[in-house]
Protein backbone atom coordinates (compact mmCIF):
# COMPACT_ATOMS: atom_id res chain seq x y z
CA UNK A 1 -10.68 -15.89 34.68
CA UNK A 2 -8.17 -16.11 31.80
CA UNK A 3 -5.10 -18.53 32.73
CA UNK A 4 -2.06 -16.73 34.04
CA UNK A 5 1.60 -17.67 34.12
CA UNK A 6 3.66 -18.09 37.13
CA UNK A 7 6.11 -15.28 36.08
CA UNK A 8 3.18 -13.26 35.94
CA UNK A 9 1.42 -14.23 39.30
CA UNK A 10 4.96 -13.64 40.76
CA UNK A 11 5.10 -10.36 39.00
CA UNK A 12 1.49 -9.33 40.62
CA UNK A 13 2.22 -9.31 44.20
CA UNK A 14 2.51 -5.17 45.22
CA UNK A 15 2.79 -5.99 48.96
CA UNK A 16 5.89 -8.12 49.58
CA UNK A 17 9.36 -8.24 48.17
CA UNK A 18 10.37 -9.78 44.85
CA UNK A 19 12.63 -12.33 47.02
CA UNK A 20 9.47 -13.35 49.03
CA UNK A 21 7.51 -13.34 45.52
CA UNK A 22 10.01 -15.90 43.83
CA UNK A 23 9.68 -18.24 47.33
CA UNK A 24 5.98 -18.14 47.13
CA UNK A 25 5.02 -22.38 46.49
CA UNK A 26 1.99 -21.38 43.61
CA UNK A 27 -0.95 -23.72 43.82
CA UNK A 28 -0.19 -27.32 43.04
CA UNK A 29 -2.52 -29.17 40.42
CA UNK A 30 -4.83 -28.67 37.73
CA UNK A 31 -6.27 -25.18 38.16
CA UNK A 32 -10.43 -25.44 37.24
CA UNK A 33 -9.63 -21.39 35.34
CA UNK A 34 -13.01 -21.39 33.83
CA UNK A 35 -15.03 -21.25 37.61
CA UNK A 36 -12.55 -18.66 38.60
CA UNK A 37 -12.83 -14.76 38.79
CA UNK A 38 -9.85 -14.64 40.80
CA UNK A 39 -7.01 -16.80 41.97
CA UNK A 40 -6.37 -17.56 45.67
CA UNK A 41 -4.82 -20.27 47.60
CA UNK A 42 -3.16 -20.99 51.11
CA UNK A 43 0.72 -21.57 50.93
CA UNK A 44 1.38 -25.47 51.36
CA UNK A 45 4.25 -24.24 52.74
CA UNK A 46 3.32 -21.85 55.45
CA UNK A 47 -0.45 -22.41 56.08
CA UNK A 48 -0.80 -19.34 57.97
CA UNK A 49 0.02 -17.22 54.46
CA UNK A 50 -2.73 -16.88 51.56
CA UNK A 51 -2.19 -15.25 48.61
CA UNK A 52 -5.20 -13.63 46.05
CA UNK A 53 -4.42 -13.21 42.77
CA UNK A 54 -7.26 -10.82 41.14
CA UNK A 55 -7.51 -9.84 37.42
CA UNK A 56 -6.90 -5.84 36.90
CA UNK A 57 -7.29 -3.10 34.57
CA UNK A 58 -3.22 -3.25 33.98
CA UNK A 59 -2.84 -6.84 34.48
CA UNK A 60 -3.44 -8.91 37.82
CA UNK A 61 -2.84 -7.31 41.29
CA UNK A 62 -1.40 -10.01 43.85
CA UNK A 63 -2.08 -10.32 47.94
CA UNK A 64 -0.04 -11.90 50.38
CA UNK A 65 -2.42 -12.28 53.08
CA UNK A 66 -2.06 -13.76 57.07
CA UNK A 67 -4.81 -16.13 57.60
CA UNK A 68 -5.58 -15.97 61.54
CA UNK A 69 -4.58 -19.63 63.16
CA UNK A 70 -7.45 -22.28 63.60
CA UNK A 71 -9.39 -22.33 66.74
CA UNK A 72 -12.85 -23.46 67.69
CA UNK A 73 -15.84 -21.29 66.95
CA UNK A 74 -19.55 -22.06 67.74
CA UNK A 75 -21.65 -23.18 65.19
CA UNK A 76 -24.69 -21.23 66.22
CA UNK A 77 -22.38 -18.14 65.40
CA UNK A 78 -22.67 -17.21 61.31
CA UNK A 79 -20.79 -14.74 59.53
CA UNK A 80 -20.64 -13.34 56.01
CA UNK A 81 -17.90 -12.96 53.37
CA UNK A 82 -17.30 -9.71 52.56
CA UNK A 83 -16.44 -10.49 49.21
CA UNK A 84 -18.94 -12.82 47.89
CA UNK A 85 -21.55 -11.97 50.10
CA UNK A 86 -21.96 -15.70 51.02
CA UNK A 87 -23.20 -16.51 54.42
CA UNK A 88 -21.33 -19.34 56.29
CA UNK A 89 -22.17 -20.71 60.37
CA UNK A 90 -19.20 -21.40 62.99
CA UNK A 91 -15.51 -20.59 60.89
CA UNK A 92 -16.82 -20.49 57.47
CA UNK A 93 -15.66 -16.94 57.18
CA UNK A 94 -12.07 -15.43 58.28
CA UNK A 95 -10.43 -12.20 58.65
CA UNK A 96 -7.55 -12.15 56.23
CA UNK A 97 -5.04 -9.25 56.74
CA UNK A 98 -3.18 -7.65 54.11
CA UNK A 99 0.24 -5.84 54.81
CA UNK A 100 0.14 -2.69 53.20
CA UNK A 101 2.30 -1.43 50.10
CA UNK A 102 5.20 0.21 50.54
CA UNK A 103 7.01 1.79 53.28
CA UNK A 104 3.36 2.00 55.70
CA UNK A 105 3.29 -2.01 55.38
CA UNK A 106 7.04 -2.31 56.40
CA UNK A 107 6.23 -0.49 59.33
CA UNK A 108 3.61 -2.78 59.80
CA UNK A 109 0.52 -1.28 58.78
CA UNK A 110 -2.62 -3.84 57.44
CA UNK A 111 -5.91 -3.93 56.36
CA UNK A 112 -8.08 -6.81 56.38
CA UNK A 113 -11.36 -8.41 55.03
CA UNK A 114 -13.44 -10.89 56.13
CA UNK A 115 -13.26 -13.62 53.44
CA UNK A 116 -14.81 -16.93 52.92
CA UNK A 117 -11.69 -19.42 55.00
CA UNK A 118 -11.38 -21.79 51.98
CA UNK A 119 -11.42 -19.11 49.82
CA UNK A 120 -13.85 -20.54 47.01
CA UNK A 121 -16.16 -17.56 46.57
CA UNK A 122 -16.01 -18.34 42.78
CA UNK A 123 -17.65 -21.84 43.95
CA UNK A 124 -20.31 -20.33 45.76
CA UNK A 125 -20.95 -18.02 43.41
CA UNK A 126 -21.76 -20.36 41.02
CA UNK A 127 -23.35 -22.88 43.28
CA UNK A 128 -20.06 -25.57 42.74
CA UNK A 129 -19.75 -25.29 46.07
CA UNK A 130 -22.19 -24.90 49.82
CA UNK A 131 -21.51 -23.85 53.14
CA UNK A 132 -21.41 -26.25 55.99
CA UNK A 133 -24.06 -26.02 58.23
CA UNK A 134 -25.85 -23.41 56.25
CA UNK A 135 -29.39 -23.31 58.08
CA UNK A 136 -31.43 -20.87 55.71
CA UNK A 137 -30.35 -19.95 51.94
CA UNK A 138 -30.88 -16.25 50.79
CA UNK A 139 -31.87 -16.24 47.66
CA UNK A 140 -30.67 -13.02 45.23
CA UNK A 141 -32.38 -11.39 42.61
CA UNK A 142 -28.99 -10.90 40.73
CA UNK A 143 -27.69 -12.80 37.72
CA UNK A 144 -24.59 -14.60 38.03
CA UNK A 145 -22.82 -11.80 36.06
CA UNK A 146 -23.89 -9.33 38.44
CA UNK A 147 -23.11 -11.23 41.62
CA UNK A 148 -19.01 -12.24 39.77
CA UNK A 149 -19.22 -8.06 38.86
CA UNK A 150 -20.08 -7.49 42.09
CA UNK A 151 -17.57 -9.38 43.88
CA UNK A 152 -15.13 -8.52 41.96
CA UNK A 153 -15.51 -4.65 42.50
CA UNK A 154 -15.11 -5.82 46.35
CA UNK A 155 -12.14 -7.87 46.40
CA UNK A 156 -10.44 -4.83 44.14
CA UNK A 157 -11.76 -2.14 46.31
CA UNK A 158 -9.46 -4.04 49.21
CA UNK A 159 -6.85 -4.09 46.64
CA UNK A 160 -6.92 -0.92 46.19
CA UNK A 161 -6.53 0.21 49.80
CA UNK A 162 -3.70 -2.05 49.95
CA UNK A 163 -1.97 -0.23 46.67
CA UNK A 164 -2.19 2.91 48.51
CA UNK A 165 -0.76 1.84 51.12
């Protein structure tokens, strides 16, 4: 992912105000842009908000998203991200729910996707990073360029329901 500017990030976001926008507390540190295909992070500030930051046709498209709270989940339980397709046991994986655009999300309407919780699907797309407790590894056919393509056509495909709100 090419760097991006923090007027630009703030510019991004299509499902919250420009007041909530400017209050947003952007990720602190070095960003790593090169193992990126998109940029997401939780809110220091208000760990219950994430926000995904994903390169677009006409410039990046931002997400505020509502992670769901913490709680205990078994481990024999696995799920999968619907993103990058990367399997994960016990609360590897969350539903992340995106207020709509416009005047359906003011009136509370969302959509959601089940993502990987510490949203790194770059880093297990690229093998930076494992899943805890990961029991048996599929193994894909597809090149790295394919499986980034391919994520990357899913996480805007959410974006796009939440544009049209």
């Amino acid at each position: 992912m090419e760097p991006i500017e923090e007027k630009e990030i703030r510019a991004s976001f299509i499902n919250c105000s420009k007041g909530e926008a400017s209050r947003i507390k952007l990720p602190t540190g070095t960003v790593a842009w090169d193992d990126l295909d998109f940029l997401a992070w939780t809110d220091p500030g208000a760990p219950l908000r994430s926000l995904l930051v994903v390169p677009g046709t006409e410039g990046p498209v931002g997400l505020v998203l509502r992670r769901p709270e913490a709680r205990r989940v078994s481990a024999m339980r696995s799920s999968m991200c619907q993103v990058c397709l990367t399997d994960h046991a016990g609360s590897g994986v969350a539903l992340f729910v995106a207020p709509l655009a416009g005047a359906s999300g003011r009136n509370g309407n969302t959509v959601g996707q089940y993502i990987c919780a510490d949203l790194a699907c770059s880093l297990y797309l690229r093998g930076k990073r494992q899943p805890k407790m990961r029991l048996i590894r599929r193994e894909e056919t597809l090149s790295l360029e394919e499986r980034i393509d391919r994520a990357l056509t899913n996480l805007t495909a959410f974006t796009d329901r939440v544009a049209a709100g």
